[in-house]
PDB file of N, CA and C in Angstrom:
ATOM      1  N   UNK A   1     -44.505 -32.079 -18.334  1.00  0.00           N
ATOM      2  CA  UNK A   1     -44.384 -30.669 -17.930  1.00  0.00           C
ATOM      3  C   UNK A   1     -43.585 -30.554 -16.634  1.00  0.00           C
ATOM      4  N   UNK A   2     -43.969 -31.257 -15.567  1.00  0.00           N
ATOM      5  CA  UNK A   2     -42.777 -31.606 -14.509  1.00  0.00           C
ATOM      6  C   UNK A   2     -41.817 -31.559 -14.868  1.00  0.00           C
ATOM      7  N   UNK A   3     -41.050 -32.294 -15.525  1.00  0.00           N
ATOM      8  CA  UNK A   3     -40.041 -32.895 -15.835  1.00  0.00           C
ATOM      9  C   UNK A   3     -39.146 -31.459 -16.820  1.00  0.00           C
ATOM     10  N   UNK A   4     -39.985 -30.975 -17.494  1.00  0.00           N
ATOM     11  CA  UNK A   4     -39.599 -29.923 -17.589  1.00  0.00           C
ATOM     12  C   UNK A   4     -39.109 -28.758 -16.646  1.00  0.00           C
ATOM     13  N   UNK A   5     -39.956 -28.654 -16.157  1.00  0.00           N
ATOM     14  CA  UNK A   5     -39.998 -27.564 -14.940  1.00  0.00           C
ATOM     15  C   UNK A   5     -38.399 -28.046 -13.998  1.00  0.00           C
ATOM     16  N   UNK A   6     -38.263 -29.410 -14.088  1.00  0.00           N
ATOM     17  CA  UNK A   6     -37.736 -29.866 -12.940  1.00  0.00           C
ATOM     18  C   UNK A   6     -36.236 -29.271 -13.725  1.00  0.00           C
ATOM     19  N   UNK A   7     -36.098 -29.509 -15.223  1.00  0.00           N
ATOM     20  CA  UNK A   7     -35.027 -29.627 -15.772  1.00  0.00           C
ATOM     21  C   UNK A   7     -34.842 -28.238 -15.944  1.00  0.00           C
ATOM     22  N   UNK A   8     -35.740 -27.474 -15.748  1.00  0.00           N
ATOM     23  CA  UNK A   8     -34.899 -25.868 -16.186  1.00  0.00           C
ATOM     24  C   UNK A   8     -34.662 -25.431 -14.837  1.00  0.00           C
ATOM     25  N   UNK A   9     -35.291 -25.486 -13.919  1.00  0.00           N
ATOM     26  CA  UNK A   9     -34.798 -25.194 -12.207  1.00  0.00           C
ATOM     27  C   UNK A   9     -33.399 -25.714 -11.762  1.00  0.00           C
ATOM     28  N   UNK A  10     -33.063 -27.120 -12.441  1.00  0.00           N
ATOM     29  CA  UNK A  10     -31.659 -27.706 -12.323  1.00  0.00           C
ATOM     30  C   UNK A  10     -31.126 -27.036 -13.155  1.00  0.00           C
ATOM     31  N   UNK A  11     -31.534 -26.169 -14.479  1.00  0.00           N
ATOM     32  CA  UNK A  11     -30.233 -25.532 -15.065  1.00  0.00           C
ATOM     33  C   UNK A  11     -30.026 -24.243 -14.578  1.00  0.00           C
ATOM     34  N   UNK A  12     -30.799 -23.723 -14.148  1.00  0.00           N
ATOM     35  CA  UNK A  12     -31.436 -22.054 -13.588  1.00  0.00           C
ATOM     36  C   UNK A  12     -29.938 -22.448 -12.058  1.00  0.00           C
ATOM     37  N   UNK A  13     -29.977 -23.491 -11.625  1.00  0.00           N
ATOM     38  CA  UNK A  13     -29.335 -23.558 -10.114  1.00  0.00           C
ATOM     39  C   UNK A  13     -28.139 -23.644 -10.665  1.00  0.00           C
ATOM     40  N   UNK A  14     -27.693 -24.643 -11.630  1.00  0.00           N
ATOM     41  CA  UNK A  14     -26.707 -25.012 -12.764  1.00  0.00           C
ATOM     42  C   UNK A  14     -25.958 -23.485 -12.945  1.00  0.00           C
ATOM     43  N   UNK A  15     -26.578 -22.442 -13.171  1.00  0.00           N
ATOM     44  CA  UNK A  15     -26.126 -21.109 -13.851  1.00  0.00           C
ATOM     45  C   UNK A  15     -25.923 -20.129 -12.649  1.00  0.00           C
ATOM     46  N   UNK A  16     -26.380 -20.901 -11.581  1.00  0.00           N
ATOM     47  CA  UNK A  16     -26.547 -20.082 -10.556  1.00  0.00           C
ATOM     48  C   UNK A  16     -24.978 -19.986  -9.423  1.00  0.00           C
ATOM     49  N   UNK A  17     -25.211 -21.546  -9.579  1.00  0.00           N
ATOM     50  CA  UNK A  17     -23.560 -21.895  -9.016  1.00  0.00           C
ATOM     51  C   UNK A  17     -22.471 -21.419 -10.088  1.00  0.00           C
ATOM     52  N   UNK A  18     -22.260 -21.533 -11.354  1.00  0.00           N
ATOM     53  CA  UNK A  18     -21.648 -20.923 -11.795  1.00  0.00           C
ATOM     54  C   UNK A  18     -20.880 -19.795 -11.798  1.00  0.00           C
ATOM     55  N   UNK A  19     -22.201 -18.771 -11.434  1.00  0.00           N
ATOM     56  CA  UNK A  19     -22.171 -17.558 -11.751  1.00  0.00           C
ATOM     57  C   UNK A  19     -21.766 -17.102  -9.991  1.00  0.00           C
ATOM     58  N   UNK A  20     -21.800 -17.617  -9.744  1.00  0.00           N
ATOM     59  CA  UNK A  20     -21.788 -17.313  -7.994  1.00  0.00           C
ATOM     60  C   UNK A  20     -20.005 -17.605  -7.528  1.00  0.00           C
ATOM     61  N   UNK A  21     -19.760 -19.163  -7.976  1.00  0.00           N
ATOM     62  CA  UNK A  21     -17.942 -18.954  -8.752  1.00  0.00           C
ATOM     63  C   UNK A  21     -17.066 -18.608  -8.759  1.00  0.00           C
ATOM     64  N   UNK A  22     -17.772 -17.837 -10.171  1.00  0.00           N
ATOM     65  CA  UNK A  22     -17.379 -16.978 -10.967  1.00  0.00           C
ATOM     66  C   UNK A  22     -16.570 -15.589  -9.947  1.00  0.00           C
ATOM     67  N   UNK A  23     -17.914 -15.257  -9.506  1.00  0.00           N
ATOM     68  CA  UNK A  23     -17.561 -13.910  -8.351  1.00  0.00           C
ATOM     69  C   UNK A  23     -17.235 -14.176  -7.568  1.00  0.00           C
ATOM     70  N   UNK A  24     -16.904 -15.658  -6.674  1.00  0.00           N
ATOM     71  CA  UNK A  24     -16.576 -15.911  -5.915  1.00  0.00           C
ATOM     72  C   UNK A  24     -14.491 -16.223  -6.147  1.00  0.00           C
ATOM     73  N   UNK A  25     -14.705 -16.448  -7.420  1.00  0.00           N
ATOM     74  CA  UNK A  25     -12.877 -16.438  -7.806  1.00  0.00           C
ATOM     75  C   UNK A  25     -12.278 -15.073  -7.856  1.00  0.00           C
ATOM     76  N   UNK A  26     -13.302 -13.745  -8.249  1.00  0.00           N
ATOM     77  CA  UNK A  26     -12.878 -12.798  -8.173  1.00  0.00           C
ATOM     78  C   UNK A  26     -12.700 -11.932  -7.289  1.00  0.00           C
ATOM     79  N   UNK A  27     -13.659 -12.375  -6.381  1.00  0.00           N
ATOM     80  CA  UNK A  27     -13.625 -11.719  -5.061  1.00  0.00           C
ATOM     81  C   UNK A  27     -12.167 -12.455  -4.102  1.00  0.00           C
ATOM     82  N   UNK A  28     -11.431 -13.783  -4.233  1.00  0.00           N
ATOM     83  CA  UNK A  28     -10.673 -14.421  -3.858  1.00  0.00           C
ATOM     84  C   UNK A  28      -8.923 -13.442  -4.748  1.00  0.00           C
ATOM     85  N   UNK A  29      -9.368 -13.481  -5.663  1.00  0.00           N
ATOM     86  CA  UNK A  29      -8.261 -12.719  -6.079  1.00  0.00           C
ATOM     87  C   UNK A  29      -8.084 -11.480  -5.969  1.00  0.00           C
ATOM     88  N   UNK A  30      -9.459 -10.584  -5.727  1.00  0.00           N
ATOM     89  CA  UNK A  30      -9.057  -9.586  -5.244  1.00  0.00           C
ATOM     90  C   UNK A  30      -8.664  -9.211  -3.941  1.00  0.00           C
ATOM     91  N   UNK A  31      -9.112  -9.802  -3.362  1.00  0.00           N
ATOM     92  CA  UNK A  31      -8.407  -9.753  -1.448  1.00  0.00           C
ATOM     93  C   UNK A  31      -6.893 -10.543  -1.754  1.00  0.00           C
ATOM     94  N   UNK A  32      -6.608 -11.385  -3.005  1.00  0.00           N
ATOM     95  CA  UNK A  32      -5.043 -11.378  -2.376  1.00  0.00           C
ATOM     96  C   UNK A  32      -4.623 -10.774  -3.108  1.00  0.00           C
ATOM     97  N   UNK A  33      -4.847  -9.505  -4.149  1.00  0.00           N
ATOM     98  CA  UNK A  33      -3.906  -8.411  -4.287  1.00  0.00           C
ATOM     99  C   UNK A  33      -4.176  -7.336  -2.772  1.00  0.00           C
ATOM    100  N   UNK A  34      -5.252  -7.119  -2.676  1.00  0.00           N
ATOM    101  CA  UNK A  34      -4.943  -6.474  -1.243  1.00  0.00           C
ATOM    102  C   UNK A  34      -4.345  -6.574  -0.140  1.00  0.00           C
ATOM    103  N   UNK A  35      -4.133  -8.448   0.073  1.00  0.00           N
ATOM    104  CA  UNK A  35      -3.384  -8.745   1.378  1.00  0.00           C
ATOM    105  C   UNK A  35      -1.979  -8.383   0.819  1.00  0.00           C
ATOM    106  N   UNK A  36      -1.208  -8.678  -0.822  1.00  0.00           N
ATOM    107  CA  UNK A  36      -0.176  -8.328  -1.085  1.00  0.00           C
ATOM    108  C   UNK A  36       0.479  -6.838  -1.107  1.00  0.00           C
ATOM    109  N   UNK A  37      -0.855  -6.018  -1.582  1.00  0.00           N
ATOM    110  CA  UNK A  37      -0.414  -4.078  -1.184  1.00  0.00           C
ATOM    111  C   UNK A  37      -0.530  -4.168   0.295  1.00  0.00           C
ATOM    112  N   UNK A  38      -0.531  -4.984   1.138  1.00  0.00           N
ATOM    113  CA  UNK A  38      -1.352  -4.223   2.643  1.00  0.00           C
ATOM    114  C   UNK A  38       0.402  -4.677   3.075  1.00  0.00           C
ATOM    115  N   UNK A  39       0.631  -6.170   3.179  1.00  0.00           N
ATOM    116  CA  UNK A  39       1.884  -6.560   3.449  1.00  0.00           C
ATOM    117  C   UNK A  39       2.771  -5.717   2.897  1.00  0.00           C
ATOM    118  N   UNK A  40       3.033  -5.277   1.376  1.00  0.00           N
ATOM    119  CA  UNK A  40       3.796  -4.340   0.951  1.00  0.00           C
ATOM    120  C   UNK A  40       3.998  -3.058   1.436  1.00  0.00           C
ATOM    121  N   UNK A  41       3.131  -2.460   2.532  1.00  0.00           N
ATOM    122  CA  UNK A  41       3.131  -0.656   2.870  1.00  0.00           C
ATOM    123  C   UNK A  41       3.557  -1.165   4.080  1.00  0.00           C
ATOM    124  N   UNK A  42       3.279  -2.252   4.686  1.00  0.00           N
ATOM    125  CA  UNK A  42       3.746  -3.094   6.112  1.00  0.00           C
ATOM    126  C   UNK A  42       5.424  -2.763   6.505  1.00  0.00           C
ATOM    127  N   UNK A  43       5.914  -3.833   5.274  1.00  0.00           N
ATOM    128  CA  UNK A  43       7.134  -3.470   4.610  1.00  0.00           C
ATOM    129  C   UNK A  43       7.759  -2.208   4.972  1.00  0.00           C
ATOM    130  N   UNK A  44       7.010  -1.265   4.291  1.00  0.00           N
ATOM    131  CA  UNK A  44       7.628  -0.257   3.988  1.00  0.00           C
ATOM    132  C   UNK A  44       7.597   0.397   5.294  1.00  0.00           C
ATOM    133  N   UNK A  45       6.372   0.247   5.861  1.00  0.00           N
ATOM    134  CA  UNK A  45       6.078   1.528   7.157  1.00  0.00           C
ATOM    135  C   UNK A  45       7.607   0.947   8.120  1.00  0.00           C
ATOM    136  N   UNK A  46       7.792  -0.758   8.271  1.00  0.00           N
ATOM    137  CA  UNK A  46       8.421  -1.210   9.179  1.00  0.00           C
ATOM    138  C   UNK A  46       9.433  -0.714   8.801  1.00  0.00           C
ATOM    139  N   UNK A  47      10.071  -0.843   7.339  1.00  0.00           N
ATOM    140  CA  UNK A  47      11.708   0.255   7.266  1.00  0.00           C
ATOM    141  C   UNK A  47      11.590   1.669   7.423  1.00  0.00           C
ATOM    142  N   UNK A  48      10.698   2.319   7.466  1.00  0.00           N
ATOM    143  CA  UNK A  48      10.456   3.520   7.983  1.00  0.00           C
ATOM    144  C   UNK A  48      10.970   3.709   9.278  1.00  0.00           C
ATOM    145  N   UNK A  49       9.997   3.123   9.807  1.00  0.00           N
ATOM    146  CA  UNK A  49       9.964   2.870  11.493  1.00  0.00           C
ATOM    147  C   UNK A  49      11.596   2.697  11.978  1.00  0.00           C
ATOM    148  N   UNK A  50      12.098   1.550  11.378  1.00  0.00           N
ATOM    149  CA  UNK A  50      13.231   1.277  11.674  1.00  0.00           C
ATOM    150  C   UNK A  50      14.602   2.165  10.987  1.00  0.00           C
ATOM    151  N   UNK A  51      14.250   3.419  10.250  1.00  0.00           N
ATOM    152  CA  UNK A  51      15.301   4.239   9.819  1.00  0.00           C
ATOM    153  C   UNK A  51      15.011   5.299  10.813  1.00  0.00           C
ATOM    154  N   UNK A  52      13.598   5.551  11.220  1.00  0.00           N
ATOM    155  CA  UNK A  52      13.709   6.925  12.440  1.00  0.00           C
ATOM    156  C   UNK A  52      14.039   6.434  13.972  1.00  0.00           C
ATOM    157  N   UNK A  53      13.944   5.380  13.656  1.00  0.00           N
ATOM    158  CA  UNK A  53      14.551   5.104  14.872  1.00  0.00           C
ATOM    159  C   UNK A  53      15.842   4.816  15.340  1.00  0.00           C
ATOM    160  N   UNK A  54      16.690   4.741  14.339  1.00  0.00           N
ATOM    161  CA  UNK A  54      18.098   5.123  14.352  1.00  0.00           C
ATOM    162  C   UNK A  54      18.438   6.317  13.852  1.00  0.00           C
ATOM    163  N   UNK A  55      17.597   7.260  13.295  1.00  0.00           N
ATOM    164  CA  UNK A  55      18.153   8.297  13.260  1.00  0.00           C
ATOM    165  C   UNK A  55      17.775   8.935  14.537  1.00  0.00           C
ATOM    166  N   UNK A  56      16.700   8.684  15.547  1.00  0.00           N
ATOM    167  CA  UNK A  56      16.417   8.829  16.723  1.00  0.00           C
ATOM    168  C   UNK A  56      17.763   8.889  17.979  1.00  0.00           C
ATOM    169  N   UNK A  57      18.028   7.669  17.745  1.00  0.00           N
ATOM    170  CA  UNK A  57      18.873   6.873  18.315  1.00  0.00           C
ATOM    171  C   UNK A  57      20.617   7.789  18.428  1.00  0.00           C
ATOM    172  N   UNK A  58      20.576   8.360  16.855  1.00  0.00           N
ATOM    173  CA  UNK A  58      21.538   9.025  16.324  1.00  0.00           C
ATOM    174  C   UNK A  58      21.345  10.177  17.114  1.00  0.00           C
ATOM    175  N   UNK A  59      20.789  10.765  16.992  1.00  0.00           N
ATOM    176  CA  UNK A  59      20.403  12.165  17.518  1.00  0.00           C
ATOM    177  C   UNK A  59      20.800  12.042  19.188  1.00  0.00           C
ATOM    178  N   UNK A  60      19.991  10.898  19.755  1.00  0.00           N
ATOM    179  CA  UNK A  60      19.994  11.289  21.281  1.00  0.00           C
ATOM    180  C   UNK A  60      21.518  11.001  21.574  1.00  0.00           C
ATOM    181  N   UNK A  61      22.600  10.236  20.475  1.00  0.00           N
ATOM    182  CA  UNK A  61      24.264  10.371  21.161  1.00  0.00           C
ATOM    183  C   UNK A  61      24.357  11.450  20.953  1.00  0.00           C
ATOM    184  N   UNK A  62      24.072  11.860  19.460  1.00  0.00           N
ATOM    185  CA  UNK A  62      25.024  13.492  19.846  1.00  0.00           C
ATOM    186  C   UNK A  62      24.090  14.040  20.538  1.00  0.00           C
ATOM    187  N   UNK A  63      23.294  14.194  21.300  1.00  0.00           N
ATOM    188  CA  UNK A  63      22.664  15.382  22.281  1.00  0.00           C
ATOM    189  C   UNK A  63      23.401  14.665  23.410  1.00  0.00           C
ATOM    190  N   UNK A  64      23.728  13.791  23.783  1.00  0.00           N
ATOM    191  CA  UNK A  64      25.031  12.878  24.981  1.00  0.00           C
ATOM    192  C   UNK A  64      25.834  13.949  24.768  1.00  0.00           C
ATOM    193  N   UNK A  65      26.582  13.916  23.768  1.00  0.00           N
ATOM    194  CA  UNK A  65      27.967  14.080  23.506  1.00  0.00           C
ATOM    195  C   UNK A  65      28.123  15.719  23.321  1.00  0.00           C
ATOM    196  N   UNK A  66      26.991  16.746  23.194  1.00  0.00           N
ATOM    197  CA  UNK A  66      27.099  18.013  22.955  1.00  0.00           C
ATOM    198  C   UNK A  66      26.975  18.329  24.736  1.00  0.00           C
ATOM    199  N   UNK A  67      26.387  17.655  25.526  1.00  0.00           N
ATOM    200  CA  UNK A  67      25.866  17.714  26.710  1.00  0.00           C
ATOM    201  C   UNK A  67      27.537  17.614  27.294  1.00  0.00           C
ATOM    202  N   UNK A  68      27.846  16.300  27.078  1.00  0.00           N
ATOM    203  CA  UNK A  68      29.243  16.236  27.934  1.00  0.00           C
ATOM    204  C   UNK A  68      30.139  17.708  26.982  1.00  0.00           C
ATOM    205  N   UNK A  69      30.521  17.883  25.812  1.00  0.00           N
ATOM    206  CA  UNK A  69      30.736  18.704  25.474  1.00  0.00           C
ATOM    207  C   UNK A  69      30.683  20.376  26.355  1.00  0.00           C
ATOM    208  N   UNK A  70      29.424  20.528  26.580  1.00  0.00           N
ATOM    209  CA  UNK A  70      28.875  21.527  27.008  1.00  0.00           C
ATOM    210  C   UNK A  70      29.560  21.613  28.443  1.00  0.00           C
ATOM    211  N   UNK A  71      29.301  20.658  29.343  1.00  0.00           N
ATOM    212  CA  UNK A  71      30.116  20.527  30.690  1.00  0.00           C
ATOM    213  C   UNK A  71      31.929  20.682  30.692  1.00  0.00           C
ATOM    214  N   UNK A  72      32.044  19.979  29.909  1.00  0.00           N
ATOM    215  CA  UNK A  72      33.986  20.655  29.521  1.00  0.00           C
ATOM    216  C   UNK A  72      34.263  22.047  29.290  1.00  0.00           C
ATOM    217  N   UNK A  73      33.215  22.090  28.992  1.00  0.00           N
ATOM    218  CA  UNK A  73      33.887  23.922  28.331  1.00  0.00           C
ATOM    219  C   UNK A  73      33.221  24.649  29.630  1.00  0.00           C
ATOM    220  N   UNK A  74      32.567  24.048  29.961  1.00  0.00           N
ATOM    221  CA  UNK A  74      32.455  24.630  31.467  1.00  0.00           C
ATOM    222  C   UNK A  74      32.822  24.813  32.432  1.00  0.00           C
ATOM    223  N   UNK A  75      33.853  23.355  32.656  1.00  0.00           N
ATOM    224  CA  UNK A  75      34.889  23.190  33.492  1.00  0.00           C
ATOM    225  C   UNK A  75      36.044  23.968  33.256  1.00  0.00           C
ATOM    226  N   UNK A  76      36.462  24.229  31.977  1.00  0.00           N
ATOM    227  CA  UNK A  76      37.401  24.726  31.127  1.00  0.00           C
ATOM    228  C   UNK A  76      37.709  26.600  31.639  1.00  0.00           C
ATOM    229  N   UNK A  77      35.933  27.017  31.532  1.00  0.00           N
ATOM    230  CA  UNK A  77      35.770  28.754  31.579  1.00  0.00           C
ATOM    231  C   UNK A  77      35.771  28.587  33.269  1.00  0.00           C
ATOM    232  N   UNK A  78      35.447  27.907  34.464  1.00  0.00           N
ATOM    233  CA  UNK A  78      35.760  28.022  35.355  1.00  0.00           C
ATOM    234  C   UNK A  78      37.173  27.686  35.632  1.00  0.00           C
ATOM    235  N   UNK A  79      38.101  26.994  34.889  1.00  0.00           N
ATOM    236  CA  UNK A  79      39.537  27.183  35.303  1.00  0.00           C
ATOM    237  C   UNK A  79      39.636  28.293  34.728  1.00  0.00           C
ATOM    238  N   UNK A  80      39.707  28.627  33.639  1.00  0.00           N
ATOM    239  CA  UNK A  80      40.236  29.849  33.200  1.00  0.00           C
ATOM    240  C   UNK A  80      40.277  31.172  34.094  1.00  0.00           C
ATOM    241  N   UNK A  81      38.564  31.283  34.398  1.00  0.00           N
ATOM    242  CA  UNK A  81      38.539  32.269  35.248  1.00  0.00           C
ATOM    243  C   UNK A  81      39.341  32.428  36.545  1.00  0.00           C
ATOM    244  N   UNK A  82      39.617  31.303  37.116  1.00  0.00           N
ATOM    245  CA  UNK A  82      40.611  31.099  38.429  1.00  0.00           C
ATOM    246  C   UNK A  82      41.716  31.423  37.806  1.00  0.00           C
ATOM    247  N   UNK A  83      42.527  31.310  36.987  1.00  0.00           N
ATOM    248  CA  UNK A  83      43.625  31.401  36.163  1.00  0.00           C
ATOM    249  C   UNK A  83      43.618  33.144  36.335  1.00  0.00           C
ATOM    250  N   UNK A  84      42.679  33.410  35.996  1.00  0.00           N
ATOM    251  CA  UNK A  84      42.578  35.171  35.184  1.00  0.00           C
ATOM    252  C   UNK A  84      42.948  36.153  36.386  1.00  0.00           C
ATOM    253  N   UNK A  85      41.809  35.242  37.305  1.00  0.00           N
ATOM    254  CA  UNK A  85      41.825  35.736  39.028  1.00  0.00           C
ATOM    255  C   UNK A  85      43.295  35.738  39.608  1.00  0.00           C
ATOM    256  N   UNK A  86      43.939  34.875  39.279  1.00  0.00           N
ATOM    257  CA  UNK A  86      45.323  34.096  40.299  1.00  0.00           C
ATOM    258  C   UNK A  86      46.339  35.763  39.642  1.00  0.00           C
ATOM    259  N   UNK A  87      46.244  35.243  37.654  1.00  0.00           N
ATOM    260  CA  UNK A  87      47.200  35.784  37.015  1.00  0.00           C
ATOM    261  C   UNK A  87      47.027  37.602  37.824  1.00  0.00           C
ATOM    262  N   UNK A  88      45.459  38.090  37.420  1.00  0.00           N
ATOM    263  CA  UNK A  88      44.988  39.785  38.376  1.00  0.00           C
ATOM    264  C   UNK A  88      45.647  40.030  39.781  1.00  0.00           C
ATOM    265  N   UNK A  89      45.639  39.009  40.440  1.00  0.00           N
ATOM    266  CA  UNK A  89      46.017  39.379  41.761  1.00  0.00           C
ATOM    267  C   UNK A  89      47.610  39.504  41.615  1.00  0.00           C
ATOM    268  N   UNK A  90      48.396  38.151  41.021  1.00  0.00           N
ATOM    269  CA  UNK A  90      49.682  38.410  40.689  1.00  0.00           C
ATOM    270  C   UNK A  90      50.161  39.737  40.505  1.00  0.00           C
ATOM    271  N   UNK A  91      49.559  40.642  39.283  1.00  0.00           N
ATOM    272  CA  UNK A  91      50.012  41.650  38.824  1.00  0.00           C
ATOM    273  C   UNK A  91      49.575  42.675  39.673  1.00  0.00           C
ATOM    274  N   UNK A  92      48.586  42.780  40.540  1.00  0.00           N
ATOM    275  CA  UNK A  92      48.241  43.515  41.662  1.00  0.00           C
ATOM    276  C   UNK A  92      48.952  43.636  42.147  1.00  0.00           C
ATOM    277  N   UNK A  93      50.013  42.966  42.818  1.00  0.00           N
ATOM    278  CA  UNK A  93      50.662  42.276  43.820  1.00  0.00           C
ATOM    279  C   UNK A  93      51.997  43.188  43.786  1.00  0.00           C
ATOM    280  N   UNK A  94      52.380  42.772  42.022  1.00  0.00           N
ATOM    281  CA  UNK A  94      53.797  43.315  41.581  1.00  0.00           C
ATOM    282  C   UNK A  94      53.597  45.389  41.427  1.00  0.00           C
ATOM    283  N   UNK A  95      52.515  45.084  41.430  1.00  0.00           N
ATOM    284  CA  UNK A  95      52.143  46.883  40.968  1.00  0.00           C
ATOM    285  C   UNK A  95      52.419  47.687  42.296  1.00  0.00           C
ATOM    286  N   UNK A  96      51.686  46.642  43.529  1.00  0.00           N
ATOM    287  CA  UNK A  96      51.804  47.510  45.064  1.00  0.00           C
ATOM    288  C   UNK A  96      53.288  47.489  45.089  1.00  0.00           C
ATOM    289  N   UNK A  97      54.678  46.325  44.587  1.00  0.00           N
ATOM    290  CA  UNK A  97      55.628  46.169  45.128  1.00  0.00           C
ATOM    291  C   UNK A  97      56.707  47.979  44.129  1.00  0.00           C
ATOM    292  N   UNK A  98      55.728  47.843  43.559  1.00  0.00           N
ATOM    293  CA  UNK A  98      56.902  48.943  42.190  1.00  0.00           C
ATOM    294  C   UNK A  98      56.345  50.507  42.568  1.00  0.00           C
TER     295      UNK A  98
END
């Protein structure tokens, strides 16, 4: 009767490791489809990351370049206006002489 007892407790442990395994192979394969989706959105977030940041990048030249832009035409309407001034007084000038 021992010997019995002894032999179904060794198969009972027998079924036990098995079964333990078992879930233990599935639980192994399921964390490496997860480490493979987790690396995969990784991927993706990092080309993300790295397309707004040249379109970032993009943006802050032309806000440079609308800026210097902006200062030329500034320089530009203050000659002009000296121009407008010089040309007014000119014709002032010729109007007192006539």
């Amino acid at each position: 009767l021992d010997y019995k007892n002894c032999v179904d407790a060794v198969s009972t442990l027998e079924n036990s490791i098995k079964d333990h395994d078992k879930n233990r192979e599935g639980r192994l394969k399921g964390l490496e489809k997860n480490i493979k989706t987790i690396k995969a959105q990784m991927q993706a977030a990092s080309k993300d990351l790295k397309s707004h940041e040249n379109e970032k990048e993009k943006l802050v030249m032309e806000e440079e370049a609308m800026v210097q832009e902006q200062s030329s035409l500034e320089s530009q309407l203050v000659s002009l206006k000296t121009q407008i001034n010089t040309l007014t007084s000119e014709v002032d000038e010729q109007r007192a002489k006539v």
